[in-house]
Every structure is written in C-alpha cells, then in structure tokens.
C-alpha atoms as a PDB file:
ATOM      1  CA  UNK A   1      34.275  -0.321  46.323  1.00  0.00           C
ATOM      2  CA  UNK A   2      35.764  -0.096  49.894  1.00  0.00           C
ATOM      3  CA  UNK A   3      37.187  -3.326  51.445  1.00  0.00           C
ATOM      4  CA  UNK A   4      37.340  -3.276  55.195  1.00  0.00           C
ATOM      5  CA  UNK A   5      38.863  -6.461  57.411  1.00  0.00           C
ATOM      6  CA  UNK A   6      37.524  -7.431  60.794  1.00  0.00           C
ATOM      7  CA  UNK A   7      39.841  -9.858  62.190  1.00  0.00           C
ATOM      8  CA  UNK A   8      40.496 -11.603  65.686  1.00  0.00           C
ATOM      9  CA  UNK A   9      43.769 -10.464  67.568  1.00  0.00           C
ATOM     10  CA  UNK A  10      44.883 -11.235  70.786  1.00  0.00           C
ATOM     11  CA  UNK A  11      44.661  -8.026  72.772  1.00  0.00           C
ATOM     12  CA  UNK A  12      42.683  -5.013  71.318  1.00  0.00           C
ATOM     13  CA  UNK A  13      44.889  -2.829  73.742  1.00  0.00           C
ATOM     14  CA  UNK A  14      48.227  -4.281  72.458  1.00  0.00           C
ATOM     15  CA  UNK A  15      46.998  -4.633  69.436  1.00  0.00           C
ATOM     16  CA  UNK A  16      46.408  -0.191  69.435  1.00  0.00           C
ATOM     17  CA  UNK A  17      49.666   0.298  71.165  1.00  0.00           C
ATOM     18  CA  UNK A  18      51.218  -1.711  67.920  1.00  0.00           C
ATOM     19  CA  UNK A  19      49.259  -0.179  65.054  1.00  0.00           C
ATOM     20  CA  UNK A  20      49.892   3.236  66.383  1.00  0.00           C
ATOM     21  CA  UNK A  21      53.141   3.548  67.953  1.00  0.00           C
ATOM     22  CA  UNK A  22      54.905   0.936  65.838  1.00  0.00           C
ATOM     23  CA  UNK A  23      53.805   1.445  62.578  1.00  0.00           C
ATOM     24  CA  UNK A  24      51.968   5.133  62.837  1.00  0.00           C
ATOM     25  CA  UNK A  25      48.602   4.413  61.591  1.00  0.00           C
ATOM     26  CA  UNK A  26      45.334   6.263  62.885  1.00  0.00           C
ATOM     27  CA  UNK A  27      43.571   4.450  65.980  1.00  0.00           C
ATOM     28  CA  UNK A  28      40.473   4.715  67.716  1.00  0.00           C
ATOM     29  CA  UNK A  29      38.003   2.741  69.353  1.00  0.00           C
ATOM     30  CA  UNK A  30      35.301   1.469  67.661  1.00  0.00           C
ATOM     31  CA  UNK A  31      32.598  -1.054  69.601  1.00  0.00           C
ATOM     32  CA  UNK A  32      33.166  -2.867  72.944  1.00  0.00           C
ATOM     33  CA  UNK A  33      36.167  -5.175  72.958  1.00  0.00           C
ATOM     34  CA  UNK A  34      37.054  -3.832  69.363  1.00  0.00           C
ATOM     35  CA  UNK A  35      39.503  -0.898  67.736  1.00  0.00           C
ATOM     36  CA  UNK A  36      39.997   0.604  64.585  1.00  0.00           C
ATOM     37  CA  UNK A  37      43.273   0.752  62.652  1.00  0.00           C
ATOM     38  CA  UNK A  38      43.597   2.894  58.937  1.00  0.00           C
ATOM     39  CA  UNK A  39      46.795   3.868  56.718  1.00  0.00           C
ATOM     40  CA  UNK A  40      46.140   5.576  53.665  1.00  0.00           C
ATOM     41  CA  UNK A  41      42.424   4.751  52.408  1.00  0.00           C
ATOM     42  CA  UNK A  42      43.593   0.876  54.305  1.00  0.00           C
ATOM     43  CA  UNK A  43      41.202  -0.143  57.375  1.00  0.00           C
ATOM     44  CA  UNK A  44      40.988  -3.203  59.484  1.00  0.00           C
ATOM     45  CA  UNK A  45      38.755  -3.753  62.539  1.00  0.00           C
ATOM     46  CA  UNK A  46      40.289  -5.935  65.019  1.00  0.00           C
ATOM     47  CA  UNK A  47      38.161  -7.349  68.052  1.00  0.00           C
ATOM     48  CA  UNK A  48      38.716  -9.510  71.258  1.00  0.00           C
ATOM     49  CA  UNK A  49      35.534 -10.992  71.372  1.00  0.00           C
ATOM     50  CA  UNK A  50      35.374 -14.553  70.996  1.00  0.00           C
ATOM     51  CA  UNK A  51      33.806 -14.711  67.311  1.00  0.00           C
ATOM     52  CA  UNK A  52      36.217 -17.386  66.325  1.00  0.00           C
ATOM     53  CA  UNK A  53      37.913 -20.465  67.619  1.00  0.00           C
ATOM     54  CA  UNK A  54      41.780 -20.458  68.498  1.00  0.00           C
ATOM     55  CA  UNK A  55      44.053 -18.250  68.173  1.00  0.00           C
ATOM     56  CA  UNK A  56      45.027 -14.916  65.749  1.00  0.00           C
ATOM     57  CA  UNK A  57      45.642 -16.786  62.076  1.00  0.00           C
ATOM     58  CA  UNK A  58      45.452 -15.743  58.203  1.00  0.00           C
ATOM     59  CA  UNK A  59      46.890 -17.720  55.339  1.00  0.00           C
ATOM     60  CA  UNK A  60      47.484 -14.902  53.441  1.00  0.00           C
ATOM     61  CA  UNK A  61      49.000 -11.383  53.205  1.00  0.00           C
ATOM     62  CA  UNK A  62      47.295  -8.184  53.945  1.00  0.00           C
ATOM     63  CA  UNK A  63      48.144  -5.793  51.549  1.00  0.00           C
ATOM     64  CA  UNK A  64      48.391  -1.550  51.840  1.00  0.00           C
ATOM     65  CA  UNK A  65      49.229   0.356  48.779  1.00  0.00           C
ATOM     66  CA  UNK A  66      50.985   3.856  49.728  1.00  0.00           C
ATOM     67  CA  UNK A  67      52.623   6.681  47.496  1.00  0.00           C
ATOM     68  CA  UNK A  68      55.613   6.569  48.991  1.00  0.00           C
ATOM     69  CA  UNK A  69      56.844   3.079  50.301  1.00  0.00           C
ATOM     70  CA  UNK A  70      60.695   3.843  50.251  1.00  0.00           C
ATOM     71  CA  UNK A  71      59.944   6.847  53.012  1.00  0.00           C
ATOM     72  CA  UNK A  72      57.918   4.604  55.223  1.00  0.00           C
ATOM     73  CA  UNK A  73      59.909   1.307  55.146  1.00  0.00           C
ATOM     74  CA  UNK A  74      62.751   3.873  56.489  1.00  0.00           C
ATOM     75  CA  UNK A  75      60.099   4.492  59.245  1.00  0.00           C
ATOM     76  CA  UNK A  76      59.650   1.322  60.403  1.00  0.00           C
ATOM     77  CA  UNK A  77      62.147  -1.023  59.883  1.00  0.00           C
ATOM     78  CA  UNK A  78      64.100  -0.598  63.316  1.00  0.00           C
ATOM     79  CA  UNK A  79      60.855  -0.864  65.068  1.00  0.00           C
ATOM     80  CA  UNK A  80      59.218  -4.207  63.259  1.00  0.00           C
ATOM     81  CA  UNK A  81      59.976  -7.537  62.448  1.00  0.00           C
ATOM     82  CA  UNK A  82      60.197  -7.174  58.659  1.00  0.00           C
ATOM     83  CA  UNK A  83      59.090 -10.449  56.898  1.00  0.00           C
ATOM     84  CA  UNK A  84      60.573  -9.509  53.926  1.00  0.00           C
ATOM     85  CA  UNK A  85      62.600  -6.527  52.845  1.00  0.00           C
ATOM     86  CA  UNK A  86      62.159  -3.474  50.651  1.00  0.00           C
ATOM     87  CA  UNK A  87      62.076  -5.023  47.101  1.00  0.00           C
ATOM     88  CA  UNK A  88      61.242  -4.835  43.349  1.00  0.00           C
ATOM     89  CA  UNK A  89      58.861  -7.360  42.602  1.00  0.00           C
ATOM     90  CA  UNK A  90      58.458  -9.015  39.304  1.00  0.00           C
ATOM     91  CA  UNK A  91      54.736  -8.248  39.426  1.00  0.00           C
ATOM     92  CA  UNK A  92      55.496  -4.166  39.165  1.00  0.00           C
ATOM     93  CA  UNK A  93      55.634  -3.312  43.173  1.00  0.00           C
ATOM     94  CA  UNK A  94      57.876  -2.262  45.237  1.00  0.00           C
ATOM     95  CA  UNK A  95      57.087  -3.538  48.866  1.00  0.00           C
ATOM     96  CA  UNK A  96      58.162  -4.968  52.469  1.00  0.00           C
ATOM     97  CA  UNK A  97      56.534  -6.857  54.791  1.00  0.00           C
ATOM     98  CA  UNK A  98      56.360  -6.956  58.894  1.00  0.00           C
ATOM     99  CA  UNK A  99      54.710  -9.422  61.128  1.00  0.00           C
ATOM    100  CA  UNK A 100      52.357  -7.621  63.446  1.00  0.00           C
ATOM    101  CA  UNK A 101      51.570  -8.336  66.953  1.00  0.00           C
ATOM    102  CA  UNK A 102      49.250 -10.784  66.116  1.00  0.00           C
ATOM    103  CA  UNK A 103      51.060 -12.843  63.598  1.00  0.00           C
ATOM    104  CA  UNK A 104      49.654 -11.239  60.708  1.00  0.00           C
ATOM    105  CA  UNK A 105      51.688 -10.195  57.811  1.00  0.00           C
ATOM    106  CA  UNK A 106      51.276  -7.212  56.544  1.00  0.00           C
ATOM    107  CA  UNK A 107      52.831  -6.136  53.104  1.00  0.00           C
ATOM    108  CA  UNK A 108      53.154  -2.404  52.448  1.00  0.00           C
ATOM    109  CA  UNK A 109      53.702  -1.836  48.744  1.00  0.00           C
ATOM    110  CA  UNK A 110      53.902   0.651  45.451  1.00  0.00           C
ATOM    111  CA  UNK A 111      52.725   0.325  42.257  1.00  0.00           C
ATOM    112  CA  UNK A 112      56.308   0.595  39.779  1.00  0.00           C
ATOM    113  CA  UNK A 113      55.911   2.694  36.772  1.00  0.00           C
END
C-alpha cells in the first residue's frame, strides 16, 4: 500500500523552491494552486487553496525512510534547520529531523540492523 499526504502550506512556489533546492527532492506541478514533492518511494502533495482553516500545522512527524541517511544528513544540514540531529534511536533508526518552510517536521531516517 502507497501512502501519499496532501497538506496545506503557505506558498506552493516557496514551498517548490524549498523541497527542491533545500533538501533535493523531485518537484513538479501537479493541479492549480498545488505541487508535488517525492524522495525515495516518499510523496506529499502540498496546495494553496483554501481547503482548511488557519495556518500550515501537523501534530506529528512526517517520516521518510532512505538507504543511506548518514550521506544525506551531510547534504543538508548547512542548508536546514535541523530539529533534531543525526542519531541512534532506541527504536532501531538512525534519523534527523528539519523543520520545513511550512513548519512541518520532517524526520529522515534508517532502519539499524
């Protein structure tokens, strides 16, 4: 099963410049006032449109799983606000965190063997 997240952000143009240029993944355009962001199998579908009250929110942490988390945090972490840094978990990851232009945290992690 294939989990895709459509959530509210701010601006959809800022919100491409971020996803792409920031943190690399692929972008494109999908319906009016809306873009596309994926990383590794990971998608989420932002939009502009006024579906929901207020502003940008989650309560929770979005969550990518890559193969090689080490190599990307290097990537990344001069060019994000990292929430947390590169860490062994005591639930088998290995992960980091940045806040995204939006507010949202995103957690990029590995599965530890």
């Amino acid at each position: 099963m294939t989990m895709n997240l459509l959530l509210k952000c701010g601006r959809v143009a800022e919100t491409k410049a971020f996803y792409s240029e920031i943190l690399g993944f692929e972008v494109s355009d999908s319906a009016e006032g809306t873009c596309t962001v994926q990383k590794d199998g990971g998608t989420i579908i932002f939009s502009d449109a006024n579906l929901w009250a207020g502003p940008p929110h989650c309560t929770g942490t979005i969550y990518f799983f890559l193969a090689d988390v080490d190599s990307y945090y290097e990537q990344i972490k001069a060019k994000a606000i990292v929430r947390w840094p590169l860490e062994n978990t005591s639930y088998g990851t290995r992960e980091f965190a940045v806040k995204d232009c939006n507010e949202y945290t995103l957690a990029f992690a590995q599965k530890r063997i």
